[in-house]
N, C-alpha and C. Protein backbone atom coordinates (compact mmCIF):
# COMPACT_ATOMS: atom_id res chain seq x y z
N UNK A 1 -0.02 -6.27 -25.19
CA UNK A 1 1.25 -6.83 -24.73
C UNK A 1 1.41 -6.52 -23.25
N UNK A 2 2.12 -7.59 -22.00
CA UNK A 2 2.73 -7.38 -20.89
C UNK A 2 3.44 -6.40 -20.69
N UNK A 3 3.52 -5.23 -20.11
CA UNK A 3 4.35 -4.43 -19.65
C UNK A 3 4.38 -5.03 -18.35
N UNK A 4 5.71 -4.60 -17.49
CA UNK A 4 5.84 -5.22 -16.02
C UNK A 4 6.87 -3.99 -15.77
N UNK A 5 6.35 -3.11 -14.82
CA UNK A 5 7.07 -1.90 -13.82
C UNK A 5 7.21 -2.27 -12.69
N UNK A 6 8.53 -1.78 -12.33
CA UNK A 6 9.24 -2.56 -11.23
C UNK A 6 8.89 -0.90 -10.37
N UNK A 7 9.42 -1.02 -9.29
CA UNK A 7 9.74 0.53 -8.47
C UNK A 7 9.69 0.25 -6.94
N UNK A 8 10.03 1.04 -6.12
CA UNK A 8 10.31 1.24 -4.90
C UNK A 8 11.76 0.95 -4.08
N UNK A 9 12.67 0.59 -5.42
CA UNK A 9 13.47 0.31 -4.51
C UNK A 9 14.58 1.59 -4.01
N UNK A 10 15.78 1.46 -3.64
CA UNK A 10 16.41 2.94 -2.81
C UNK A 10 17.61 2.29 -2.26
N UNK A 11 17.98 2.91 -1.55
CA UNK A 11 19.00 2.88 -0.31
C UNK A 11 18.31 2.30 0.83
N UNK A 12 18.96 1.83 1.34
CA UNK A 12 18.53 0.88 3.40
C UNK A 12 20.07 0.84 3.51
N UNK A 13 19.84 1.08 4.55
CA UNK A 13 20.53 0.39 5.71
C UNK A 13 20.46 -0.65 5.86
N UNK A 14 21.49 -1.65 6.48
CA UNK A 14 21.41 -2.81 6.81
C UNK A 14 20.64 -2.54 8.31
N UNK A 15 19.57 -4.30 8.10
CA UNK A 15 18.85 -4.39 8.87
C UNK A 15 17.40 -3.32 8.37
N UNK A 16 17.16 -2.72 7.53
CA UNK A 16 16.11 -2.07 7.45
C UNK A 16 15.00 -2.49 6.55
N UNK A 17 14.08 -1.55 5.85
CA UNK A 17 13.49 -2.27 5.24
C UNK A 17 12.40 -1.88 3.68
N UNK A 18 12.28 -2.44 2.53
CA UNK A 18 12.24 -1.81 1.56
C UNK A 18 10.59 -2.35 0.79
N UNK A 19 9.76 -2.11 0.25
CA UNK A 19 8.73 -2.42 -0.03
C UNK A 19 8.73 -2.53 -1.97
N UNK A 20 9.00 -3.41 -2.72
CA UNK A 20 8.96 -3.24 -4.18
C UNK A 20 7.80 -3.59 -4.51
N UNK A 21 7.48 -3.11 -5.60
CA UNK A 21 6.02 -3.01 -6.49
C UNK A 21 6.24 -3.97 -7.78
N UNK A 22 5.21 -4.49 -8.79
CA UNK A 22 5.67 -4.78 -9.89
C UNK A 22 4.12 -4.49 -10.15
N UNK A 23 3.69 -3.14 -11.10
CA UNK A 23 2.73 -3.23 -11.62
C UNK A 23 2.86 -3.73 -12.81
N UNK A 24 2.00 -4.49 -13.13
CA UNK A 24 1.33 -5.10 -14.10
C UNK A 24 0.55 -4.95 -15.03
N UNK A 25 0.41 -4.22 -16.54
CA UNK A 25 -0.67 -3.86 -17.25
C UNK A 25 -0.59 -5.00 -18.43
N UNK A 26 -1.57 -4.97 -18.99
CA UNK A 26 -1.74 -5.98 -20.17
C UNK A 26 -2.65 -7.32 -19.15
N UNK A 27 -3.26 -8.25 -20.61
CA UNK A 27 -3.74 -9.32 -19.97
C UNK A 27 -3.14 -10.59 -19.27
N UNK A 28 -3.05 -10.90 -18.29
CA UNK A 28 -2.40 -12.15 -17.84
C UNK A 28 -3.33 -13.05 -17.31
N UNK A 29 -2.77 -14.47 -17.65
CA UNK A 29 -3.58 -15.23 -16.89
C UNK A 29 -3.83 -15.74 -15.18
N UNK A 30 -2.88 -15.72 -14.58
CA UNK A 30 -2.68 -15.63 -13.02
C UNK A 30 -1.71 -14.92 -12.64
N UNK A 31 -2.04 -13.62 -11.84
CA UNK A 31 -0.88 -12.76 -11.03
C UNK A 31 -0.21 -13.58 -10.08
N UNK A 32 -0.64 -14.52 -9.23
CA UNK A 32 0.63 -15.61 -8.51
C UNK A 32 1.40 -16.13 -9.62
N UNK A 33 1.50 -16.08 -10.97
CA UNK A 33 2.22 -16.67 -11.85
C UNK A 33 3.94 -15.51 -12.11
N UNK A 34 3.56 -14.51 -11.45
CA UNK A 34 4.84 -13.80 -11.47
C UNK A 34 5.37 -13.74 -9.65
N UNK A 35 6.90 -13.40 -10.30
CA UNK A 35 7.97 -13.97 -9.38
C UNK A 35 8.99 -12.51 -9.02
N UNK A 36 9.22 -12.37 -8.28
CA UNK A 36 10.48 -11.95 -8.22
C UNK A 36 11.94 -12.16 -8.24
N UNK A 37 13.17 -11.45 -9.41
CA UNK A 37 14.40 -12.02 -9.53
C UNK A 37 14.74 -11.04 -9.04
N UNK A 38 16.12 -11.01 -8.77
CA UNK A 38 17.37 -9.92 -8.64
C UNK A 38 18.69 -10.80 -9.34
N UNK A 39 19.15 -9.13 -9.67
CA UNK A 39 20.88 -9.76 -10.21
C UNK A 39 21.66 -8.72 -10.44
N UNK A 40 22.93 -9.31 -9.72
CA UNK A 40 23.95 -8.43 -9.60
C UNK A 40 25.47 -8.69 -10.89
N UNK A 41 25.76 -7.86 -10.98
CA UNK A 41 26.64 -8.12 -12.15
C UNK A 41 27.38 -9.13 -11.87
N UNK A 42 27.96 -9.56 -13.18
CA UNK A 42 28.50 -10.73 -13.80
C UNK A 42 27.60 -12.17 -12.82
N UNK A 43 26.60 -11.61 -12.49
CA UNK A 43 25.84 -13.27 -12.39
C UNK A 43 24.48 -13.00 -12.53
N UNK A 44 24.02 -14.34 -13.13
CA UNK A 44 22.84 -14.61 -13.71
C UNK A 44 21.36 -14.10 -12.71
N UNK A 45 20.83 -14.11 -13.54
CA UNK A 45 19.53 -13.65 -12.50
C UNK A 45 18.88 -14.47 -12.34
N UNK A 46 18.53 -14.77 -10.58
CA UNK A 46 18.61 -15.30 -9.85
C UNK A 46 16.69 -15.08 -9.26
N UNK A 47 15.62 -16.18 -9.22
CA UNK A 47 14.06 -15.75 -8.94
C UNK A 47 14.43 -16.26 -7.48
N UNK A 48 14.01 -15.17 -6.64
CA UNK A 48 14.13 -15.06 -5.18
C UNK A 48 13.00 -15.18 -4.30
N UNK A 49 12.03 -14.77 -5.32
CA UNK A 49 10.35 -14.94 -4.79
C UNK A 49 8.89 -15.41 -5.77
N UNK A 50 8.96 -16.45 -5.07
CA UNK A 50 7.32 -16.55 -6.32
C UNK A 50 6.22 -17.22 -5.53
N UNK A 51 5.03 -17.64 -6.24
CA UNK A 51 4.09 -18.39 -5.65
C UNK A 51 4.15 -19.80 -5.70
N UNK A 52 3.56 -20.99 -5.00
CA UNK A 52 3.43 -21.83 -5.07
C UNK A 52 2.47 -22.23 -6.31
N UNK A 53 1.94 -23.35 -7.02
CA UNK A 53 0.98 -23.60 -7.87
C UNK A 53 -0.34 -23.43 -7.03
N UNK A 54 -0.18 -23.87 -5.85
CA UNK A 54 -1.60 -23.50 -4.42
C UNK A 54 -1.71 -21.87 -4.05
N UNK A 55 -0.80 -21.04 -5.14
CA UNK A 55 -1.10 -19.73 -4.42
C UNK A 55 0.07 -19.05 -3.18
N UNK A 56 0.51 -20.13 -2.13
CA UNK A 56 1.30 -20.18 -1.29
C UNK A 56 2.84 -19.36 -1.62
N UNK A 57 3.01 -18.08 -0.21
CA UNK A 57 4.61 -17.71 -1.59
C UNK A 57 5.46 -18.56 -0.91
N UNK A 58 6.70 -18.48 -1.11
CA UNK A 58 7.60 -19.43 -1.43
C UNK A 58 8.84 -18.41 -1.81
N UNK A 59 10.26 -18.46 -1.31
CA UNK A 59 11.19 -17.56 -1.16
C UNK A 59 12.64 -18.70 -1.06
N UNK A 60 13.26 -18.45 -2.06
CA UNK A 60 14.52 -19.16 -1.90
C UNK A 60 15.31 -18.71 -0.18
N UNK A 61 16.41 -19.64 -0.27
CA UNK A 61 16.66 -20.05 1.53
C UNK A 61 17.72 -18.54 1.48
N UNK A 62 18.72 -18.05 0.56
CA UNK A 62 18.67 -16.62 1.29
C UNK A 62 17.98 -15.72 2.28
N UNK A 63 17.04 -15.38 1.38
CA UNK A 63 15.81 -14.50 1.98
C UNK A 63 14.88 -15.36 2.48
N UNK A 64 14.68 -16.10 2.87
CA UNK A 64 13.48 -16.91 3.26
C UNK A 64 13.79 -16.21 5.02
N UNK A 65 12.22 -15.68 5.47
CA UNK A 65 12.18 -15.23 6.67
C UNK A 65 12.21 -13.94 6.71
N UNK A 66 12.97 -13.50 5.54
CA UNK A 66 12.95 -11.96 5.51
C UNK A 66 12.01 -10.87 4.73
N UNK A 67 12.25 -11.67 3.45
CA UNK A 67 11.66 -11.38 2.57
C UNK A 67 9.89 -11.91 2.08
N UNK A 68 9.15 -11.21 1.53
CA UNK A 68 7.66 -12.13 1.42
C UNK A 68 6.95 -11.62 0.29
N UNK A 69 6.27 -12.19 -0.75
CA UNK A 69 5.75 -11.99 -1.57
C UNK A 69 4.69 -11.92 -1.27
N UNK A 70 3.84 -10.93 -2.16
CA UNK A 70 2.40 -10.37 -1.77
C UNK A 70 1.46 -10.15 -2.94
N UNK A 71 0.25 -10.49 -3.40
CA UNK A 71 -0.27 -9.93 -4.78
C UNK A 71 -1.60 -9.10 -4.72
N UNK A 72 -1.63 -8.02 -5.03
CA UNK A 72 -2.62 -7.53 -4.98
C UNK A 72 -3.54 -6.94 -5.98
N UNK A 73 -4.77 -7.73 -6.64
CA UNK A 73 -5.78 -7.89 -7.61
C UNK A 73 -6.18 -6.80 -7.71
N UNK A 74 -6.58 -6.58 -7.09
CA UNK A 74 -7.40 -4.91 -7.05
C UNK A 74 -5.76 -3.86 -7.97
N UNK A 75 -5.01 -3.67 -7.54
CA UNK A 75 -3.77 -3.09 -8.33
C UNK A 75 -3.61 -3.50 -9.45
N UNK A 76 -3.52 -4.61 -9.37
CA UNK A 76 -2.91 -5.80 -10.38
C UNK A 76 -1.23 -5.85 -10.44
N UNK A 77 -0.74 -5.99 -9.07
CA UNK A 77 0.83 -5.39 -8.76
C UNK A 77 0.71 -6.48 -7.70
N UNK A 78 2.45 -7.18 -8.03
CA UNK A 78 2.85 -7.63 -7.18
C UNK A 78 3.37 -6.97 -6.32
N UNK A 79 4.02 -7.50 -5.20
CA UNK A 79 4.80 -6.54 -4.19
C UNK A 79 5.74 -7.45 -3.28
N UNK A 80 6.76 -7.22 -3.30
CA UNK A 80 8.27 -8.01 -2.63
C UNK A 80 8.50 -7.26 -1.38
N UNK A 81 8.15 -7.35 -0.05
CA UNK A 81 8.59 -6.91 1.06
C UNK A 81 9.49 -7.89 1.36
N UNK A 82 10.45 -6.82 1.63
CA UNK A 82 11.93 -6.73 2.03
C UNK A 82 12.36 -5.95 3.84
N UNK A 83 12.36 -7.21 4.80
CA UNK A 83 12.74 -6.78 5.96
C UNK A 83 14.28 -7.31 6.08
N UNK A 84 14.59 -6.70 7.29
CA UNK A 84 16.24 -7.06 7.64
C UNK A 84 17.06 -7.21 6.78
N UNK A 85 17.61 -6.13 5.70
CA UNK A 85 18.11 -6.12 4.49
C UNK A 85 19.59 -6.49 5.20
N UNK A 86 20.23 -6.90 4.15
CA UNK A 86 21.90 -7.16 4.03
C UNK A 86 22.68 -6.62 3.20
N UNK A 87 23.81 -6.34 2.96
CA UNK A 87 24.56 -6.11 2.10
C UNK A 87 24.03 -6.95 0.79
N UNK A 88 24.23 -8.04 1.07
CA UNK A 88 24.24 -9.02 0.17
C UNK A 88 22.92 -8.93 -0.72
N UNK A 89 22.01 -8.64 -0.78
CA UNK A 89 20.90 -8.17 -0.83
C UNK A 89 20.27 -7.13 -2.25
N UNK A 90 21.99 -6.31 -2.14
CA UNK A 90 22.03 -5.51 -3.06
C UNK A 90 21.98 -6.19 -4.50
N UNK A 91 21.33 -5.52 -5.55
CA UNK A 91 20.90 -5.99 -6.49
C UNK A 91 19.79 -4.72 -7.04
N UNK A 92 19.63 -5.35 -8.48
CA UNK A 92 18.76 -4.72 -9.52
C UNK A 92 17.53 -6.02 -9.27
N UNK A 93 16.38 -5.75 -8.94
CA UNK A 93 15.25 -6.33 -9.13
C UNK A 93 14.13 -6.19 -9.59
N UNK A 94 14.03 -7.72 -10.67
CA UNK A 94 12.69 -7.76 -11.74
C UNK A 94 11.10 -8.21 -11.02
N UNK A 95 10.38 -8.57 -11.93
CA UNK A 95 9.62 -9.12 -11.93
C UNK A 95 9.26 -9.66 -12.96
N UNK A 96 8.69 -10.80 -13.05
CA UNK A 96 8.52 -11.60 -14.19
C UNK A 96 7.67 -12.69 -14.10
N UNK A 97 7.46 -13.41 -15.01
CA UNK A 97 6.73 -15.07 -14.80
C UNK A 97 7.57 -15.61 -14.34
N UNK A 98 7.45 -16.84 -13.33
CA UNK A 98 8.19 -17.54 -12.78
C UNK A 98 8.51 -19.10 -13.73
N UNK A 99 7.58 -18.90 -14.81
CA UNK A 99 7.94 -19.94 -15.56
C UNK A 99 7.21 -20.04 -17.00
N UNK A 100 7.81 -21.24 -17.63
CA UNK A 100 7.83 -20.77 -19.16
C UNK A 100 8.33 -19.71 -19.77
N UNK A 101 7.67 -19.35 -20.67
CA UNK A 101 7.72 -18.45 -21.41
C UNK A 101 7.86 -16.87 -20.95
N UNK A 102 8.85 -16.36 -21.05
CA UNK A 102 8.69 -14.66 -19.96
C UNK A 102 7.98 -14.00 -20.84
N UNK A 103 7.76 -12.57 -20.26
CA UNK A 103 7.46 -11.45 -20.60
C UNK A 103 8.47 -10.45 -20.78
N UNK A 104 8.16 -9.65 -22.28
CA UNK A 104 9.53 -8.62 -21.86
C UNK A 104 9.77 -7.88 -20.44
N UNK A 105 11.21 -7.80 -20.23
CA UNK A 105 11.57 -7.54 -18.63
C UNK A 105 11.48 -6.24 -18.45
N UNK A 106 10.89 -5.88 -17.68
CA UNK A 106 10.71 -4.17 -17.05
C UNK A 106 12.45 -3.49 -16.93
N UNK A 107 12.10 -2.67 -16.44
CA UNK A 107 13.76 -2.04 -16.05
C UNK A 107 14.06 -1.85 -14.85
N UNK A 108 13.40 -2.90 -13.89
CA UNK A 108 14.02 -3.20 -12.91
C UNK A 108 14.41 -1.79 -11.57
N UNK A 109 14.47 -2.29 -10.93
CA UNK A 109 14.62 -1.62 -9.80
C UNK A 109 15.97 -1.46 -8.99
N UNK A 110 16.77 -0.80 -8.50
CA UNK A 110 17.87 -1.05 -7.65
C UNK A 110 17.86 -0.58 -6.66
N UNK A 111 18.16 -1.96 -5.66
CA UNK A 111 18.85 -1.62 -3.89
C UNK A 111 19.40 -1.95 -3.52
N UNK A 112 20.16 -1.01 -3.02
CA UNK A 112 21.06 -1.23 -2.16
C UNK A 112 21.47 -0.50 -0.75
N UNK A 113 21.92 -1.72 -0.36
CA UNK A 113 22.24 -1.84 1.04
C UNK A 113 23.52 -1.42 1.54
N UNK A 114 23.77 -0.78 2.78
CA UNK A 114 24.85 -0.24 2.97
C UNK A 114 24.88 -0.86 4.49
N UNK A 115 26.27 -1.72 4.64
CA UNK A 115 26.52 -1.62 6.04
C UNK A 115 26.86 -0.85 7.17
């Protein structure tokens, strides 16, 4: 079975900057096939980072510029770099498939940002 461990996230400062992990154990078929969400209470969780079907990442227009998805095979861990954080920003963040069918959800990570 998929396990998916989230970690690295903390405290920043606004404007600073945070590096998340999502290791990955169990068999999968493509590591660009997982995404990064965040979600903050009373709203839905929200995929902020994933790959293109070409591999290419791809970052909703929030974070787009700031934020960048990264995968690394040799680990078998994704990784969500997080520059020029915001308030807004703050959140519990997953990792997951970006489509179909999920995997049970890790326990997520939380950061937050302080102005």
């Amino acid at each position: 079975q998929v396990q998916l461990v989230e970690s690295g996230g903390g405290l920043a400062q606004a404007g600073g900057s945070l590096r998340l992990s999502c290791e990955v154990s169990g068999t999968i078929s493509r590591l660009d096939g997982i995404g990064w969400y965040r979600q903050v209470p009373r709203r839905s969780r929200e995929l902020v980072a994933r790959f293109s079907i070409l591999g290419d990442p791809i970052c909703v227009d929030d974070v787009r510029g700031r934020f960048a998805i990264f995968k690394d095979n040799t680990k078998n861990s994704v990784d969500l770099q997080m520059d020029n954080l915001k308030p807004e920003d703050t959140a519990v963040y997953f990792c997951n498939r970006d489509t179909g069918r999920l995997y049970p959800w890790g326990r997520g990570t939380q950061v937050t940002v302080s102005s």
